[in-house]
C-alpha atoms as a PDB file:
ATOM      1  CA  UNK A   1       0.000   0.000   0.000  1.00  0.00           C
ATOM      2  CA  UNK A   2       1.073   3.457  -0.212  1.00  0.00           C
ATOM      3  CA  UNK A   3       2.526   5.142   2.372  1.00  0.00           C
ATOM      4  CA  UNK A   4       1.554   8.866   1.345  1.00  0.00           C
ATOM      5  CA  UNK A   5      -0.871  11.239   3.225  1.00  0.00           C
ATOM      6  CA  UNK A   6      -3.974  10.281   1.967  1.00  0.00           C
ATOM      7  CA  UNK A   7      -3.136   6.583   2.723  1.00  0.00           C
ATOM      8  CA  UNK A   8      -1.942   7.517   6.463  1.00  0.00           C
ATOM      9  CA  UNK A   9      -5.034   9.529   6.830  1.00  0.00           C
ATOM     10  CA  UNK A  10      -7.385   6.766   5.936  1.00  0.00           C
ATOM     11  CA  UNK A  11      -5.305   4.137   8.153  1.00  0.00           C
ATOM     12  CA  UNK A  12      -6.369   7.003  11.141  1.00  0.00           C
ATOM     13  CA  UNK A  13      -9.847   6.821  10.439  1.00  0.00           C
ATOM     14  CA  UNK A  14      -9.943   3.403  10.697  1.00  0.00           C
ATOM     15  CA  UNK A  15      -7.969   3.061  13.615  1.00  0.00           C
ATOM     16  CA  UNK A  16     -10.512   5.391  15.558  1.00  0.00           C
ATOM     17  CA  UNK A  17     -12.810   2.003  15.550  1.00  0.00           C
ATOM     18  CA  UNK A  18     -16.106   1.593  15.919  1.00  0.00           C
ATOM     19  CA  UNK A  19     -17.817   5.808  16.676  1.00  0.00           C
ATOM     20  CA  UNK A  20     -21.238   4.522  15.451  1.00  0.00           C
ATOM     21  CA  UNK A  21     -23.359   5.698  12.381  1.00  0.00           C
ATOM     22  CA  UNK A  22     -22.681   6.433   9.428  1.00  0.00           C
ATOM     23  CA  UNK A  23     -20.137   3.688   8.472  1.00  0.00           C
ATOM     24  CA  UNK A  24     -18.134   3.772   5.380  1.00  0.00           C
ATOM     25  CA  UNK A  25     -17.008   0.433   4.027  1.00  0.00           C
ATOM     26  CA  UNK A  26     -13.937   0.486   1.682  1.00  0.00           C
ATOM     27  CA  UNK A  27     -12.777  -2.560  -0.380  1.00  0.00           C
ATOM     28  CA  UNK A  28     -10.571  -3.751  -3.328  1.00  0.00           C
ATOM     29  CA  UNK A  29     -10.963  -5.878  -6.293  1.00  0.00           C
ATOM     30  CA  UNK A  30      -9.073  -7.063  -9.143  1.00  0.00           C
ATOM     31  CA  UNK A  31      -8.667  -9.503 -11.751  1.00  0.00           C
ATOM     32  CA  UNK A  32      -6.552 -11.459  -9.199  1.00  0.00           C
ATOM     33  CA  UNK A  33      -5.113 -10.836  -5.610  1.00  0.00           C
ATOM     34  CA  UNK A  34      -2.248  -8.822  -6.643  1.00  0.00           C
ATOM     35  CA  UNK A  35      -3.879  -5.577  -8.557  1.00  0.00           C
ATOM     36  CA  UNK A  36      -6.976  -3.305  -7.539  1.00  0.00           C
ATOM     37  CA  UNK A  37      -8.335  -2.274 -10.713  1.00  0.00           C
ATOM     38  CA  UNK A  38     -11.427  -1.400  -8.505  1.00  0.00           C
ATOM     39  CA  UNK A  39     -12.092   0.430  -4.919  1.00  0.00           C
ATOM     40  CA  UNK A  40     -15.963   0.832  -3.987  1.00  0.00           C
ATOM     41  CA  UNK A  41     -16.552   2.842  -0.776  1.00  0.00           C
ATOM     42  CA  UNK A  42     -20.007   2.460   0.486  1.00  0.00           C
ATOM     43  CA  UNK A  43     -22.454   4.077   3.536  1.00  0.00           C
ATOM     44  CA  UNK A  44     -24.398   2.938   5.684  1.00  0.00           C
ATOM     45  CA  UNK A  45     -26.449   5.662   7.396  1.00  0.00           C
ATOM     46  CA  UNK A  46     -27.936   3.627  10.647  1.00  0.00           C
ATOM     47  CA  UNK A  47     -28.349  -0.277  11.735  1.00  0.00           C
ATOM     48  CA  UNK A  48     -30.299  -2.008   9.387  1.00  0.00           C
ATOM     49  CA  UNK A  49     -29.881   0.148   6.501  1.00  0.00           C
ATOM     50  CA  UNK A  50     -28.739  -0.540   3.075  1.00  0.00           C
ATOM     51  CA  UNK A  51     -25.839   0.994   1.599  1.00  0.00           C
ATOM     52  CA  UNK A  52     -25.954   4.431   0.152  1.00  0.00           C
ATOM     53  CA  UNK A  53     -24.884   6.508  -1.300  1.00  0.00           C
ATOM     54  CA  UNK A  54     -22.064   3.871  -2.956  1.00  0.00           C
ATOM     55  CA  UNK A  55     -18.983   5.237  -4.843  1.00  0.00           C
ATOM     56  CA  UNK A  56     -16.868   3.303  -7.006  1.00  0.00           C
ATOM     57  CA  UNK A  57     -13.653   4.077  -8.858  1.00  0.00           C
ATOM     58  CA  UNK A  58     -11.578   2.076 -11.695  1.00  0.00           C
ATOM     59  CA  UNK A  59      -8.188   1.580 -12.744  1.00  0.00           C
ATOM     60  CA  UNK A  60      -5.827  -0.631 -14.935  1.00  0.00           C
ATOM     61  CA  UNK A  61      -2.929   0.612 -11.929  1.00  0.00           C
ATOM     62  CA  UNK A  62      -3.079  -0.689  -8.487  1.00  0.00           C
ATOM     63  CA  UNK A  63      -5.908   1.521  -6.571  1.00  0.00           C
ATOM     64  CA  UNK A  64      -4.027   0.363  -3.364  1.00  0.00           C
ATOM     65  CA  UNK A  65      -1.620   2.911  -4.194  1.00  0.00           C
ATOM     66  CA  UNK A  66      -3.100   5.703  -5.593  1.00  0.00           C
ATOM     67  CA  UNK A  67      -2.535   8.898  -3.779  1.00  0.00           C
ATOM     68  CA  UNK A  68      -5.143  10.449  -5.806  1.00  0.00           C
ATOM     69  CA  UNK A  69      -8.323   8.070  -5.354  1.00  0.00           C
ATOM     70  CA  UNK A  70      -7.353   7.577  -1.920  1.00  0.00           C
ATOM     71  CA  UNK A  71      -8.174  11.516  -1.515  1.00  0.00           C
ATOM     72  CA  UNK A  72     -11.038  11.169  -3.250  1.00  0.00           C
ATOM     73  CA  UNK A  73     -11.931   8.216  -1.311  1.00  0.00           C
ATOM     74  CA  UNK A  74     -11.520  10.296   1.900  1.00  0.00           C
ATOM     75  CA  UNK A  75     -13.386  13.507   0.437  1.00  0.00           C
ATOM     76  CA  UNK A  76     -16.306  11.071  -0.508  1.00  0.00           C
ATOM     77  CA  UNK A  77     -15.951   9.916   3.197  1.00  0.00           C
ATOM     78  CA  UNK A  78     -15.968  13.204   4.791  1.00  0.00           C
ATOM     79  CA  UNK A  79     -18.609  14.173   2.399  1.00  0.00           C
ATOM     80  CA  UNK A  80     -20.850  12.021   3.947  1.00  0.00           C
ATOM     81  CA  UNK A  81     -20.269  12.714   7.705  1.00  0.00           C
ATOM     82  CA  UNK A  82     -18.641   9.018   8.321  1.00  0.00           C
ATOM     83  CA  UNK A  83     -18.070   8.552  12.060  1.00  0.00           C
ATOM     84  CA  UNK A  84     -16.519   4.790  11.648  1.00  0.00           C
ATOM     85  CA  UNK A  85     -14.230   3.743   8.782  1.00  0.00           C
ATOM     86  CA  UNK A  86     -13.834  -0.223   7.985  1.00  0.00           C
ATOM     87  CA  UNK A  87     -11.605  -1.486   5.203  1.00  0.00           C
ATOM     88  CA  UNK A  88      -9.843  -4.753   4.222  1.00  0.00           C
ATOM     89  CA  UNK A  89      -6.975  -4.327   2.722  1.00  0.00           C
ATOM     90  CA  UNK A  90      -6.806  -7.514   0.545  1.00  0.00           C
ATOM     91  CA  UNK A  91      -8.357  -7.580  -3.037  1.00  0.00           C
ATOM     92  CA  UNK A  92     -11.763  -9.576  -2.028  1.00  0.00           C
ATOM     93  CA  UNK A  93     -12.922 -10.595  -5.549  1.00  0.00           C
ATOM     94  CA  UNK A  94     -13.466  -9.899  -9.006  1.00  0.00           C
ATOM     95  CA  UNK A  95     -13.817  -6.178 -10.446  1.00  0.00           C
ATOM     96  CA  UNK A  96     -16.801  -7.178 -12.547  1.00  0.00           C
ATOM     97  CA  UNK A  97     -20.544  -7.268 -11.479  1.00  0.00           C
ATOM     98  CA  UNK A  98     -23.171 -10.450 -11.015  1.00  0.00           C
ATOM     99  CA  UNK A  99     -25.945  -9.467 -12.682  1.00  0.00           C
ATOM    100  CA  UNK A 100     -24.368  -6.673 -14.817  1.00  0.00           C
ATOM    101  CA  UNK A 101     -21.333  -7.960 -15.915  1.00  0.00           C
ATOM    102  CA  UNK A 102     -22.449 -11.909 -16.378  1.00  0.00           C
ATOM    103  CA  UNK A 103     -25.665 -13.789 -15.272  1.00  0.00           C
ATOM    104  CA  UNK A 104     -26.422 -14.705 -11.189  1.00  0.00           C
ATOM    105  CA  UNK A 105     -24.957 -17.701 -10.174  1.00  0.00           C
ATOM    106  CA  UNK A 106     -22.208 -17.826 -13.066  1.00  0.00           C
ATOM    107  CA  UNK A 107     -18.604 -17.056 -12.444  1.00  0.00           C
ATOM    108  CA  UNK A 108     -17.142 -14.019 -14.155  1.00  0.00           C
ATOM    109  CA  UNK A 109     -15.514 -15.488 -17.375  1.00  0.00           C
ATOM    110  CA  UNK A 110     -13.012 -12.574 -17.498  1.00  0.00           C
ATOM    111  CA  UNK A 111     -11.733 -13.367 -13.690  1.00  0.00           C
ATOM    112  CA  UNK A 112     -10.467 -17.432 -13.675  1.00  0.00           C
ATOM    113  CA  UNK A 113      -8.427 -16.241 -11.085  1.00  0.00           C
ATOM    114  CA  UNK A 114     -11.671 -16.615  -8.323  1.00  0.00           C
ATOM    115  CA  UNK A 115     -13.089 -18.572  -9.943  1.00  0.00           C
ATOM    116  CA  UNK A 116     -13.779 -21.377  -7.222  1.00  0.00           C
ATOM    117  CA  UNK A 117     -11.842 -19.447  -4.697  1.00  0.00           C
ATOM    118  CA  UNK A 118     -13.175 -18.369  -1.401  1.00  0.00           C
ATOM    119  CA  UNK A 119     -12.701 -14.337  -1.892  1.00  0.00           C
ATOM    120  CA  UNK A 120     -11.380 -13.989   2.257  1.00  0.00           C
ATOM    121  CA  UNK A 121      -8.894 -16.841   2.376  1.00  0.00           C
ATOM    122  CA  UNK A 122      -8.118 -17.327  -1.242  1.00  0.00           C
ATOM    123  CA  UNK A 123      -8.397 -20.844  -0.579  1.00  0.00           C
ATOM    124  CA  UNK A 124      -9.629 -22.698  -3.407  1.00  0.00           C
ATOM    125  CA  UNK A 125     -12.839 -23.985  -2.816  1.00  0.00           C
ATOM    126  CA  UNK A 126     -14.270 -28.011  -3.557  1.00  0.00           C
END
């Protein structure tokens, strides 16, 4: 990950832990575990709400380390009032959409690479 101010600032917001509602959720996917062609940051306004607004930027560099979309990340978070900031650092799955970018229940023919894989572990699944 990158190390500049944006990246540090975001690692303090997280590190405040749980300060109740709003919550932002930030989290990385790629064609495999070792780019982030894709960073969605979604809220969540109170307990039992679904998320919105939802933000999503794109890539073909590593968002992970992108000073600039880490800003924006941040304005989009302060923009929205966020008291609690969660993120997982990992790439957690494929960059592409069910139900927009191939049918429900299908795995993403551009994406092998999770294809069977559990997205957390990146154990391969049976």
């Amino acid at each position: 990950m990158a190390q500049g101010n944006n990246k540090k600032s975001l690692v303090k917001k997280i590190r405040k832990g749980d300060k109740g509602f709003p919550i932002a959720t930030v989290a990385f996917y790629g064609a495999n575990n070792h780019i982030a062609t894709k960073v969605v940051c979604a809220i969540i306004s109170h307990e039992g709400a679904e998320p919105d607004p939802i933000h999503k930027w794109f890539s073909s560099s590593d968002l992970r380390k992108s000073e600039q979309i880490l800003g924006e990340v941040l304005c989009f978070i302060d923009k929205n009032e966020v008291k609690t900031v969660n993120m997982i650092e990992e790439i957690i799955g494929c960059p592409h959409e069910e139900r927009i970018d191939y049918p429900e229940g299908d795995f993403c023919p551009k994406c092998s690479y999770w294809k069977n894989r559990d997205r957390f572990s990146g154990e391969m699944l049976h």
